[in-house]
Protein backbone atom coordinates (compact mmCIF):
# COMPACT_ATOMS: atom_id res chain seq x y z
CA UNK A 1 -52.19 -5.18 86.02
CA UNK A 2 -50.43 -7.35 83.52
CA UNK A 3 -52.49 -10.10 81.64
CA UNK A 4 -50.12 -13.39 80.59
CA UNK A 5 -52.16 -15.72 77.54
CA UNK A 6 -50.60 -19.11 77.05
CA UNK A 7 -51.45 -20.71 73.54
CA UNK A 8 -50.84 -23.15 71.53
CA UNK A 9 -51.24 -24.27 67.37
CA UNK A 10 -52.60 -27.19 68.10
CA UNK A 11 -54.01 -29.73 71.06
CA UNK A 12 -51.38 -32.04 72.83
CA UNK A 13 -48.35 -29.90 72.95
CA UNK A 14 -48.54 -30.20 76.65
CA UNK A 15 -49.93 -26.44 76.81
CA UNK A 16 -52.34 -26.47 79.91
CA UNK A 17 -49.48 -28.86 82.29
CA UNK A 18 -46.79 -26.37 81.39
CA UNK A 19 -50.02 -23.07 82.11
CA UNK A 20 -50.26 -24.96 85.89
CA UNK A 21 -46.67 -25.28 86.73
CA UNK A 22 -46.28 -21.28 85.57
CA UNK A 23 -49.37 -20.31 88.00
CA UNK A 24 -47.81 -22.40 90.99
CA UNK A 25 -44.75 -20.95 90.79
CA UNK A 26 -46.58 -16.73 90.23
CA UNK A 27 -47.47 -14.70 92.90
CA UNK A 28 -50.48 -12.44 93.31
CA UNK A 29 -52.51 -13.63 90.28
CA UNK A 30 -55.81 -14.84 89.17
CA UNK A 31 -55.74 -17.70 86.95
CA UNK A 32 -58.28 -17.90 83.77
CA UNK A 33 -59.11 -21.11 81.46
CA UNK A 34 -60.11 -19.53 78.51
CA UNK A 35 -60.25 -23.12 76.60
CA UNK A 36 -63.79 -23.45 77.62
CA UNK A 37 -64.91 -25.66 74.73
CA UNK A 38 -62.71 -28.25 76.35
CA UNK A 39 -61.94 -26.94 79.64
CA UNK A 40 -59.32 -29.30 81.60
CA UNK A 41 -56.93 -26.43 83.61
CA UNK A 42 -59.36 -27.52 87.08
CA UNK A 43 -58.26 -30.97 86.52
CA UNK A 44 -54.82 -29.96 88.45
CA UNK A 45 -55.96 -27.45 90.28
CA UNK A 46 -59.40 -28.75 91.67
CA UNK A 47 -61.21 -25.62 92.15
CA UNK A 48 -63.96 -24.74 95.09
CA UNK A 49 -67.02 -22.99 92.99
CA UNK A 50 -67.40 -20.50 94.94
CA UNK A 51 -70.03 -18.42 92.34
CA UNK A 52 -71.84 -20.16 89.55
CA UNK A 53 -73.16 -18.08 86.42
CA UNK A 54 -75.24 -19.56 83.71
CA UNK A 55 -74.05 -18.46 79.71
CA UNK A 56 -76.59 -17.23 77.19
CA UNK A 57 -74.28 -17.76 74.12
CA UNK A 58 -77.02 -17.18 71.38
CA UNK A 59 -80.72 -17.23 70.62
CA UNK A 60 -82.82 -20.33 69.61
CA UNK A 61 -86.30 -20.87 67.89
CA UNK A 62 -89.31 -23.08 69.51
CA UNK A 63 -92.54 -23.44 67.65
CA UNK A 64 -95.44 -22.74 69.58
CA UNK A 65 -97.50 -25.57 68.96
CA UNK A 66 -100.93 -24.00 69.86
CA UNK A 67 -100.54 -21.09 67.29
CA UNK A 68 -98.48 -23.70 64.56
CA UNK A 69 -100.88 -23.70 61.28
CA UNK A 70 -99.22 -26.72 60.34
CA UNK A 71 -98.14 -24.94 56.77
CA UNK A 72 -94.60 -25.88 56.44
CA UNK A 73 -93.49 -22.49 55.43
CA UNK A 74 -90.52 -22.47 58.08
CA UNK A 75 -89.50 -26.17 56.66
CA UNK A 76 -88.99 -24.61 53.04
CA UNK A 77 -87.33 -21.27 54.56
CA UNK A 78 -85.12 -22.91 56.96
CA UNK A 79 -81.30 -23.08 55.14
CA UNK A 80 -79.94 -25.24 57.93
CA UNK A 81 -82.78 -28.93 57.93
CA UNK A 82 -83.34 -27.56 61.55
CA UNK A 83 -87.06 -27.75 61.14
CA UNK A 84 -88.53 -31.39 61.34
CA UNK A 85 -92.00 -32.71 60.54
CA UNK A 86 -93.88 -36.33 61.77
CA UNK A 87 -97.16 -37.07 61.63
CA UNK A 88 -98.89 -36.46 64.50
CA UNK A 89 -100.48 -40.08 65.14
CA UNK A 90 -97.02 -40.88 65.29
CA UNK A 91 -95.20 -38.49 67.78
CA UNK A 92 -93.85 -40.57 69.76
CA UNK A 93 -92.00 -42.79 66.96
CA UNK A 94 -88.41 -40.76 66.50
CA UNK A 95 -87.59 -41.92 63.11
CA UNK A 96 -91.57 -41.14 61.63
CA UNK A 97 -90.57 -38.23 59.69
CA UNK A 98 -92.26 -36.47 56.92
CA UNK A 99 -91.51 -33.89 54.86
CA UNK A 100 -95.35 -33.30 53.67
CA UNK A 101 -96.67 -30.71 54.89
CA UNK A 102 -100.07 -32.30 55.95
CA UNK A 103 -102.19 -30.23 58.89
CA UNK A 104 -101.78 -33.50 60.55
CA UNK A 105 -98.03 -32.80 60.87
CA UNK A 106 -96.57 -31.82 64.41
CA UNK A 107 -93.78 -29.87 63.32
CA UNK A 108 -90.56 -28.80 65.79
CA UNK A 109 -87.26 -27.67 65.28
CA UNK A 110 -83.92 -29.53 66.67
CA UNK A 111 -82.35 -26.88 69.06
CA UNK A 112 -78.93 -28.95 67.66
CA UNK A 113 -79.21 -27.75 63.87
CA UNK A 114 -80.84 -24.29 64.70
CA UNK A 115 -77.97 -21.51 63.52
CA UNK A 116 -80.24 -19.13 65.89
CA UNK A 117 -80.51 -16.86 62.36
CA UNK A 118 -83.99 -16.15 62.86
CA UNK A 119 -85.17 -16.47 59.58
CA UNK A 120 -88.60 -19.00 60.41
CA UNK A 121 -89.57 -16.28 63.26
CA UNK A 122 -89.85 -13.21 60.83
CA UNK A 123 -91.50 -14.86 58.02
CA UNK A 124 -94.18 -17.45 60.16
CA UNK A 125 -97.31 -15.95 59.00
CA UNK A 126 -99.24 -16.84 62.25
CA UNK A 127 -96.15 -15.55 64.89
CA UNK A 128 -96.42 -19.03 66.18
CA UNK A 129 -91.82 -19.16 66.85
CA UNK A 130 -90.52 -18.08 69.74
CA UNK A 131 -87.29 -16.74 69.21
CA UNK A 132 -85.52 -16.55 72.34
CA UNK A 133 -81.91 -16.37 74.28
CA UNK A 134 -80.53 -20.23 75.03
CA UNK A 135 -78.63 -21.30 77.89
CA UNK A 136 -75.55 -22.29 76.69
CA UNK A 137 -73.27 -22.96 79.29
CA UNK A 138 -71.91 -21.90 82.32
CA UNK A 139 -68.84 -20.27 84.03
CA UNK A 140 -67.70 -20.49 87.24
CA UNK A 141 -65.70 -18.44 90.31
CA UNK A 142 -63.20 -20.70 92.29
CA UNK A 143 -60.98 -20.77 95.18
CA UNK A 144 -57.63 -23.04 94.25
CA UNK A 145 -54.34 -23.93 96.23
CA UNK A 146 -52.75 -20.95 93.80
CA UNK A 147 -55.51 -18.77 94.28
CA UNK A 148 -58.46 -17.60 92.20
CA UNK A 149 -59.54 -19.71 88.95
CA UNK A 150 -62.12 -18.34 86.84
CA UNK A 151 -63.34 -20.89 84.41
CA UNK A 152 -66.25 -21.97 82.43
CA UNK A 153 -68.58 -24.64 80.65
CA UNK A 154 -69.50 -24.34 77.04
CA UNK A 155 -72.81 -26.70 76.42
CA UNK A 156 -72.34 -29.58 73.79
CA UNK A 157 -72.86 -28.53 70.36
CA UNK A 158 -73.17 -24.50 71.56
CA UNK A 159 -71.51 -21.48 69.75
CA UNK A 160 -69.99 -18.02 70.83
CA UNK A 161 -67.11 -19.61 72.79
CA UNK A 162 -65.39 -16.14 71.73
CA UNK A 163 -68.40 -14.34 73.86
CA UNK A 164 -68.21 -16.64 76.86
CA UNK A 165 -64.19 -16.06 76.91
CA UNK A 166 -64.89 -12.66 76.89
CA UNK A 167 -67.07 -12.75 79.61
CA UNK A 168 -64.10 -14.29 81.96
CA UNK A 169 -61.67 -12.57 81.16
CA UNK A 170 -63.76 -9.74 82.24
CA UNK A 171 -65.02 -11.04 85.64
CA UNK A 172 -60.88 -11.97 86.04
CA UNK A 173 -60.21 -8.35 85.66
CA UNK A 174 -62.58 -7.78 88.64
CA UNK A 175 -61.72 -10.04 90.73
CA UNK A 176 -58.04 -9.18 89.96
CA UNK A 177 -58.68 -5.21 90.50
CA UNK A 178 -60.72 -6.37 93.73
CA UNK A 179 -58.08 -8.23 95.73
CA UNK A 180 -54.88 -6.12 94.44
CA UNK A 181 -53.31 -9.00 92.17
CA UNK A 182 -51.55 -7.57 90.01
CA UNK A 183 -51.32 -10.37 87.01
CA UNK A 184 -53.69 -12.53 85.27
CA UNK A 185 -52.37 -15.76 83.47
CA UNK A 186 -54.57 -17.72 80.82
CA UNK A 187 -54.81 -20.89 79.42
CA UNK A 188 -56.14 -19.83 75.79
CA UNK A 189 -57.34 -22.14 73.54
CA UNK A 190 -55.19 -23.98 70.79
CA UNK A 191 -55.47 -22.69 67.20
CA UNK A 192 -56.58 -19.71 65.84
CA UNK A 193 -60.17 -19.50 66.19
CA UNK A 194 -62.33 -17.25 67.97
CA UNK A 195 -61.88 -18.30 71.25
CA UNK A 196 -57.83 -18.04 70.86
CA UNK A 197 -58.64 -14.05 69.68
CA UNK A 198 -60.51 -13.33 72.64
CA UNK A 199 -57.92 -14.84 74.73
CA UNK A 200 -55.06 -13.00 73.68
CA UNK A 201 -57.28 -9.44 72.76
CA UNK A 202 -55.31 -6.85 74.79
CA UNK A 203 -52.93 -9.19 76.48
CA UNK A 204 -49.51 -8.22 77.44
CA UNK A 205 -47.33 -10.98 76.37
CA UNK A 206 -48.20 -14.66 74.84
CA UNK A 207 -46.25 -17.45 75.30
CA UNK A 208 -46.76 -19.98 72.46
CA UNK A 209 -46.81 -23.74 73.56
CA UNK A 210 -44.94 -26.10 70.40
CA UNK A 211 -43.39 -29.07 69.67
CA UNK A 212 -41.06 -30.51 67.33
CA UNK A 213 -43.53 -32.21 64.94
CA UNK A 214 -44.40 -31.23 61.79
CA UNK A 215 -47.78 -30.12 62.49
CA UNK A 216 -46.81 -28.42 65.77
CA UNK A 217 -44.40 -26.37 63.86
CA UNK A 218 -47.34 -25.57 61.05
CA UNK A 219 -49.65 -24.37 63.51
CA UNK A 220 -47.12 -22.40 65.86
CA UNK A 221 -46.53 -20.59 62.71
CA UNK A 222 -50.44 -19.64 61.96
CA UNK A 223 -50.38 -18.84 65.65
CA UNK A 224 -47.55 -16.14 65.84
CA UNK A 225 -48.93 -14.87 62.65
CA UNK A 226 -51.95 -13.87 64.60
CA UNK A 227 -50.16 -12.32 67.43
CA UNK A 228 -48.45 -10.16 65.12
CA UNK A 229 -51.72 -9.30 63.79
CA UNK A 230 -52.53 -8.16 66.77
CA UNK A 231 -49.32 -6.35 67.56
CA UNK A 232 -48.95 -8.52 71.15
CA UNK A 233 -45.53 -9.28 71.57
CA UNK A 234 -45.16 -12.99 71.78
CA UNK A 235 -42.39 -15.55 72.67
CA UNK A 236 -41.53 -19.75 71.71
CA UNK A 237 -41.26 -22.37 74.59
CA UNK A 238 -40.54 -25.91 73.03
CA UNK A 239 -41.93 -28.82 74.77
CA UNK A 240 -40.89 -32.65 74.24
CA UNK A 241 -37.44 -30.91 72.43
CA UNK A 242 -35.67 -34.04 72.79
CA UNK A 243 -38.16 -36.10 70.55
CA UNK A 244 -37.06 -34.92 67.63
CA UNK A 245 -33.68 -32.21 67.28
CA UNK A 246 -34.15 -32.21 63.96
CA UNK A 247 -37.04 -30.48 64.03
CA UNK A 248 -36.36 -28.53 67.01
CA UNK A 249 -33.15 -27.17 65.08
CA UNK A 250 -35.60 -25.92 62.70
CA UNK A 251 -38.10 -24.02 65.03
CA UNK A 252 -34.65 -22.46 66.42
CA UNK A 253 -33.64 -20.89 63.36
CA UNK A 254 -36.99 -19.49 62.86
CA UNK A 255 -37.28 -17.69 65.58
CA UNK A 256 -33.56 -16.07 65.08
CA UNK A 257 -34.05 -15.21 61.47
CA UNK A 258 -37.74 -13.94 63.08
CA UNK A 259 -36.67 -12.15 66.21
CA UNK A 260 -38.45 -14.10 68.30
CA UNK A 261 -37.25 -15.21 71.56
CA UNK A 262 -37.13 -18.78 72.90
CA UNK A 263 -37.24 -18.60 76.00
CA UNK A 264 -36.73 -22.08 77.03
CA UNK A 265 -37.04 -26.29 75.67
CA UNK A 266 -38.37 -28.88 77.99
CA UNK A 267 -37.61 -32.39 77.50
CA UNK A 268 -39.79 -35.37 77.15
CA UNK A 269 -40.59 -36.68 80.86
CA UNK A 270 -43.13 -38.80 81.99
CA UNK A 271 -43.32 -36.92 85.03
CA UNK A 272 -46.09 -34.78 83.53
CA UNK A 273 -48.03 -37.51 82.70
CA UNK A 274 -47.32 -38.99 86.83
CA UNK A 275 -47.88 -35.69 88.43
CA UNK A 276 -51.39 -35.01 86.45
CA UNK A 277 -52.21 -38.27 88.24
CA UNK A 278 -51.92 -37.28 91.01
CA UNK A 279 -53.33 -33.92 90.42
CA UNK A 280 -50.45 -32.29 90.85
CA UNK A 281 -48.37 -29.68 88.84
CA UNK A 282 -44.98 -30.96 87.66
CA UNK A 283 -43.25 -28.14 89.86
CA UNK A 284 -45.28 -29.35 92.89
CA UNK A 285 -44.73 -32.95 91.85
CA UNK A 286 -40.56 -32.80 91.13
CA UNK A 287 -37.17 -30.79 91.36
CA UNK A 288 -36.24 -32.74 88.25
CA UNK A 289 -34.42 -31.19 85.16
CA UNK A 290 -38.08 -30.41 83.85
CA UNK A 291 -39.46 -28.58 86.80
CA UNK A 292 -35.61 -26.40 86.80
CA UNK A 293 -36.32 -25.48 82.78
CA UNK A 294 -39.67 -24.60 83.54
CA UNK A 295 -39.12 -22.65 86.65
CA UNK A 296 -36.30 -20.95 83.86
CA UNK A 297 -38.88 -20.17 81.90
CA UNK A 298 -41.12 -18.56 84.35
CA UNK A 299 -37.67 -15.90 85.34
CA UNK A 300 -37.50 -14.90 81.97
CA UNK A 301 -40.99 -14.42 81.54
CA UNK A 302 -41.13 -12.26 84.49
CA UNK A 303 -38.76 -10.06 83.04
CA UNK A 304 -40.28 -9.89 79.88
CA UNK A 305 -43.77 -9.03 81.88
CA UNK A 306 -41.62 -6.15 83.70
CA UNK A 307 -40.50 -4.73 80.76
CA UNK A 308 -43.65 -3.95 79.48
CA UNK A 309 -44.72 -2.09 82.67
CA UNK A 310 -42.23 0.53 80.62
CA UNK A 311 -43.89 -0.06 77.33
């Protein structure tokens, strides 16, 4: 079983569009949107849920207001303003805050600003702070036109995106091993944060997603750096080529002087833009120049995958 990441530097370079028309035109796969802080890979494809899962990312306090003291101690310990105090007489009045700490205080912490470190449950002296797992999301089991989609949900304002990746990737595996596919393609996040390390962690190629801008060429550059990191052999497609050749020139000669292979340039179209509306991929959608480059780029990336069946 082979596992294909798609990434990008940064947002916009057309990364997920160009992931869909790559699973349309694979066979005997299970697809996996690892961008689950902004998840958008079902938009084309318009999974069935067929299982639902709910995410405990991290762990979260809640004062238990019938063993509370009222002495404040968590307000002064708390490094992170999670911990808020209003008078009581005045609960119900949002802004009524107070930072005395009065026994006629009501005080409660604001799940938003709680880190989850912990620190107000070990030191309340009356064990009055629950300190307890969060639900932070969710992630999901589809059926698609192309086949199996696992995906997920990260909760507004929730951590461990990294952790919930993990977790899909995983399940993918399974459901990969189950019914005898025999590759897994993801749609990683852009950048290099945690999420885009647990997308590409064990993978056996990555195809970075750029584009002739300044900043696409910046971040594609951060991006391979962490592949190499990571010793996964990676390869250049350039998107929107034709918007600037300037530019593209330059990400050319970088990858020659670097030994990396580009393994195709798509030009501007606004046939992305058309088949998205109609929530279709572009290779569904037309047998345009685009759609030819990118089913181009899929051959040689099939190769590549084959060759590392002898690595």
């Amino acid at each position: 079983m082979k596992e294909f990441v798609i990434i990008s530097g940064k947002g916009g370079t057309g990364k997920t569009s160009i992931t869909a028309s790559l699973a349309a035109l694979a066979k005997n796969k299970v697809m996996v949107d690892c961008d689950v802080d902004a998840a958008d890979l079902h938009l084309i494809l318009k999974p069935q849920i067929e299982l639902r899962t709910d995410f405990y990312g991290g762990k979260s306090a809640e004062i238990n207001q019938e063993l509370c003291i009222k002495c404040g101690k968590c307000i002064g310990i708390c490094k992170f303003d999670a911990v808020q105090s209003r008078n009581a007489e005045n609960i119900n009045d949002k802004f009524s805050f107070s930072k005395t700490h009065s026994h006629n205080n009501y005080f409660s912490i604001d799940r938003i600003k709680c880190e989850g470190c912990g620190v107000c449950y070990h030191f309340c002296p009356s064990n009055a702070i629950k300190f307890e797992e969060k639900l932070s999301g969710e992630w999901y089991e589809s059926n698609t036109r192309f086949g199996k989609l696992i995906h997920a949900k990260l909760g507004v304002a929730e951590e461990n995106s990294g952790k919930l990746v993990t977790k899909i990737r995983n399940h993918a595996r399974l459901v990969a091993h189950k019914n005898n596919c025999d590759l897994i393609i993801v749609d990683g996040s852009p950048g290099i944060g945690c999420p885009v390390i647990a997308s590409i962690s064990g993978a056996n190629l990555v195809l970075i997603v750029t584009e002739p801008s300044l900043s696409g060429i910046h971040d594609s550059k951060r991006v391979l750096e962490l592949t190499q990191h990571f010793r996964i052999p990676a390869c250049i497609c350039i998107n929107k080529f034709d918007i600037n050749l300037d530019l593209t020139k330059q990400i050319e000669i970088f990858c020659t002087k670097n030994n990396i292979e580009l393994v195709g340039k798509i030009p501007y179209s606004k046939e992305f833009t058309e088949a998205m509306i109609k929530e279709l991929t572009l290779v569904e959608y037309s047998d345009g120049e685009v759609s030819i480059e990118i089913k181009n780029i899929w051959n040689k990336l099939e190769n590549k995958l084959k060759e590392r069946e002898n690595v």
